[in-house]
Protein backbone atom coordinates (compact mmCIF):
# COMPACT_ATOMS: atom_id res chain seq x y z
CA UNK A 1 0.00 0.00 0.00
CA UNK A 2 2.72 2.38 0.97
CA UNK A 3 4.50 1.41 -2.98
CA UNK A 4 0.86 2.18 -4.31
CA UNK A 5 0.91 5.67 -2.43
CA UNK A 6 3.83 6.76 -3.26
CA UNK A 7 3.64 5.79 -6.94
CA UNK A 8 0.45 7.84 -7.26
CA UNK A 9 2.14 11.04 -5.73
CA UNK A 10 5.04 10.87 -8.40
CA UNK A 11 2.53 10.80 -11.25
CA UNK A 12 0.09 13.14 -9.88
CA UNK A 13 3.69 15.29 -9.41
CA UNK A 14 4.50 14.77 -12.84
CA UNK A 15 1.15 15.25 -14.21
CA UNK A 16 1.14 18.69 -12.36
CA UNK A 17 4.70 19.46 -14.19
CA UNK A 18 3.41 18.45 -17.47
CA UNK A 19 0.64 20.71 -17.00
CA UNK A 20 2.69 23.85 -15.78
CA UNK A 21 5.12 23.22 -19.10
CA UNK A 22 2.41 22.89 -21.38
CA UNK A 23 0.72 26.35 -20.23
CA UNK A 24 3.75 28.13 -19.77
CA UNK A 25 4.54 26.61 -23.69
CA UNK A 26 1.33 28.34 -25.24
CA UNK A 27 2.05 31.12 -23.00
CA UNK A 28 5.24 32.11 -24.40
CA UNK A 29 3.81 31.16 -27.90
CA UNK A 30 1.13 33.70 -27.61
CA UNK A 31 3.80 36.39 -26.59
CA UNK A 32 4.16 38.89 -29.37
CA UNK A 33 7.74 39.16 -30.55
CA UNK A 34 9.27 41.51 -32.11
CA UNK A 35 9.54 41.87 -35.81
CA UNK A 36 13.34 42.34 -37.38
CA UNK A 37 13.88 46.12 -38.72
CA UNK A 38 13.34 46.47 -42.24
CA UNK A 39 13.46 49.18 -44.55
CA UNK A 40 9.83 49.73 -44.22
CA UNK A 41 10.33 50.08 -40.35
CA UNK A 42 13.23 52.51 -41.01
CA UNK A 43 11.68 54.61 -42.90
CA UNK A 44 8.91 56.17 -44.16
CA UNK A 45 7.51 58.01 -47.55
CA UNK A 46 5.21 60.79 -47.97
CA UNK A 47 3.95 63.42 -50.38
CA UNK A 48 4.13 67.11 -50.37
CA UNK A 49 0.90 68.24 -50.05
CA UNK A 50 1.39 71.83 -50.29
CA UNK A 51 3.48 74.68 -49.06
CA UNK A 52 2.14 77.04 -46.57
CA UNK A 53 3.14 80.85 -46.39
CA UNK A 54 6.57 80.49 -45.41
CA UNK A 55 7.76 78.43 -48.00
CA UNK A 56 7.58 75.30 -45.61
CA UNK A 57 7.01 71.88 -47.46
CA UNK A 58 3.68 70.40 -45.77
CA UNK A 59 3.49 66.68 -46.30
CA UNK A 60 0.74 64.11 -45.40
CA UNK A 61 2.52 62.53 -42.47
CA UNK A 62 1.08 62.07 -39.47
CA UNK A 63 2.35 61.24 -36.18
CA UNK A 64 1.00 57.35 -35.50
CA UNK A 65 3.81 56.65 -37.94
CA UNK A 66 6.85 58.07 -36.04
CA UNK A 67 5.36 56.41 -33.12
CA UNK A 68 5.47 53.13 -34.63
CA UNK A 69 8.89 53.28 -35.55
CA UNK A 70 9.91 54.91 -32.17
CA UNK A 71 11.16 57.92 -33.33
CA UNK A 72 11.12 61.14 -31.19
CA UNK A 73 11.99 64.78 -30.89
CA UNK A 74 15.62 65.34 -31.22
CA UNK A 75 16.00 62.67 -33.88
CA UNK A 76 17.88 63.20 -37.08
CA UNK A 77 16.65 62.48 -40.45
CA UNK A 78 17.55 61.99 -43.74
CA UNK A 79 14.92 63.37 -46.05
CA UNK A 80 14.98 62.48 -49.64
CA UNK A 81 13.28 64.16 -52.10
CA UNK A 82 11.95 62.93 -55.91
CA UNK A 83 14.18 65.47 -57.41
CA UNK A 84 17.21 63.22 -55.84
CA UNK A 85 17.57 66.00 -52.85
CA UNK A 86 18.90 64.70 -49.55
CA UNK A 87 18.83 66.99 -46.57
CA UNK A 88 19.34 66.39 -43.27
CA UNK A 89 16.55 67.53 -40.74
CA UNK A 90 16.45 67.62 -37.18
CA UNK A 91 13.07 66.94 -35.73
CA UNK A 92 12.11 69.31 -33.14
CA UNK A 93 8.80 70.84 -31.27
CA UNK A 94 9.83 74.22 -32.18
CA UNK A 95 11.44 76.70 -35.55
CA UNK A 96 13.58 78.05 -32.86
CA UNK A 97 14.83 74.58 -31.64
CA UNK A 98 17.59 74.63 -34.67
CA UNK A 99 20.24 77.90 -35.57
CA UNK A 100 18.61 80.07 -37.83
CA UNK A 101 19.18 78.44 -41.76
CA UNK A 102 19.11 74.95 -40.32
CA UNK A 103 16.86 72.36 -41.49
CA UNK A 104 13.54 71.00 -39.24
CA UNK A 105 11.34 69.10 -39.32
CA UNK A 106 8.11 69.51 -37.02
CA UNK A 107 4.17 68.77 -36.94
CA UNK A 108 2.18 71.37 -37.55
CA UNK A 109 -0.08 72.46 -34.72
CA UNK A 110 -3.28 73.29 -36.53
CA UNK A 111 -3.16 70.19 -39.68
CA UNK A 112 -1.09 67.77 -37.53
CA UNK A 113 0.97 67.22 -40.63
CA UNK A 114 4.69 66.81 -40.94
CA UNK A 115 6.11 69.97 -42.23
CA UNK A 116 9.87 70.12 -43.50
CA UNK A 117 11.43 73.66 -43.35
CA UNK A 118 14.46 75.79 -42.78
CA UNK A 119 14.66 77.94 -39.42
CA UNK A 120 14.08 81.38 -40.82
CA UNK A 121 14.15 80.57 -44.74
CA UNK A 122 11.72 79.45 -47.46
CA UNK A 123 12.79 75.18 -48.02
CA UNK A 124 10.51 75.63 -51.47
CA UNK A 125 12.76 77.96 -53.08
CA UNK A 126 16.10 77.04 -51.60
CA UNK A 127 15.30 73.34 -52.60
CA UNK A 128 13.01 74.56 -55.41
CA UNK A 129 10.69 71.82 -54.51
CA UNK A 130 7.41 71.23 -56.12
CA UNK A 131 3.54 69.98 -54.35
CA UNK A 132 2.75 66.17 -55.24
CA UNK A 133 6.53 65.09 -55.15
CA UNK A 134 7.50 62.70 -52.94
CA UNK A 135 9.41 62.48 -49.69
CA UNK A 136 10.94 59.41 -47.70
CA UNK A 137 12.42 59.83 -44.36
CA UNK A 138 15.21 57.90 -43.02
CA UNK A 139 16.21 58.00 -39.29
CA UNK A 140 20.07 58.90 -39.06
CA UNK A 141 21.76 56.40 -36.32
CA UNK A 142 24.11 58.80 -34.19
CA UNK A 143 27.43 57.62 -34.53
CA UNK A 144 29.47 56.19 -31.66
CA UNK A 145 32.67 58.81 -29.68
CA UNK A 146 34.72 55.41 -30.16
């Protein structure tokens, strides 16, 4: 009787463990992971809409976008234009956030839209830009003090 007992306890002991590994399996399973970056993750294309008073290139980004990808204020960017342009912008809450003649790159407060511009100068001309042309974005890594 005391073999029986004891035999019992191991498999109720093992059916317990089998149990816990099998949950804790599907568990882990279910767990979201995260994807590998790709270029589609990295970047991100848009379309001057328009250009508002100040010469500032108004695209149709929006924000859920840079949130995705993670990026914030005080990131760098590489835009690239269809006329084979590249620029590098800062992206900031402010015009004043950058030296005066520096490149930005901010959301509008009243469209919410991703505007691309130079502190104190007209990006249309200086870039002589044109509405409906495309724009891609590329976050700039900063480089290591190595």
């Amino acid at each position: 009787m005391k073999f029986y007992h004891q035999f019992c306890s191991y498999n109720r002991q093992l059916a317990f463990i089998a149990i816990f590994l099998t949950i804790a399996f599907f568990i882990g399973c279910s767990q979201k992971t995260s994807a590998p970056e790709t270029a589609q993750t990295t970047s991100l294309s848009g379309t001057i809409t328009e250009f508002d008073d100040h010469g500032n290139a108004v695209t149709d980004l929006e924000i859920a976008p840079f949130k995705e990808r993670g990026w914030k204020l005080g990131d760098t960017f590489e835009a690239m234009f269809a006329t084979g342009q590249k620029i590098q912008i800062k992206f900031v809450e402010n015009y004043g956030d950058v030296p005066e003649g520096e490149y930005l790159g901010r959301f509008s407060t009243s469209s919410k839209r991703f505007k691309i511009a130079i502190n104190m100068g007209n990006i249309a001309k200086t870039l002589e830009l044109s509405s409906l042309s495309k724009v891609m974005l590329q976050k700039v890594e900063p480089t290591s003090a190595d």
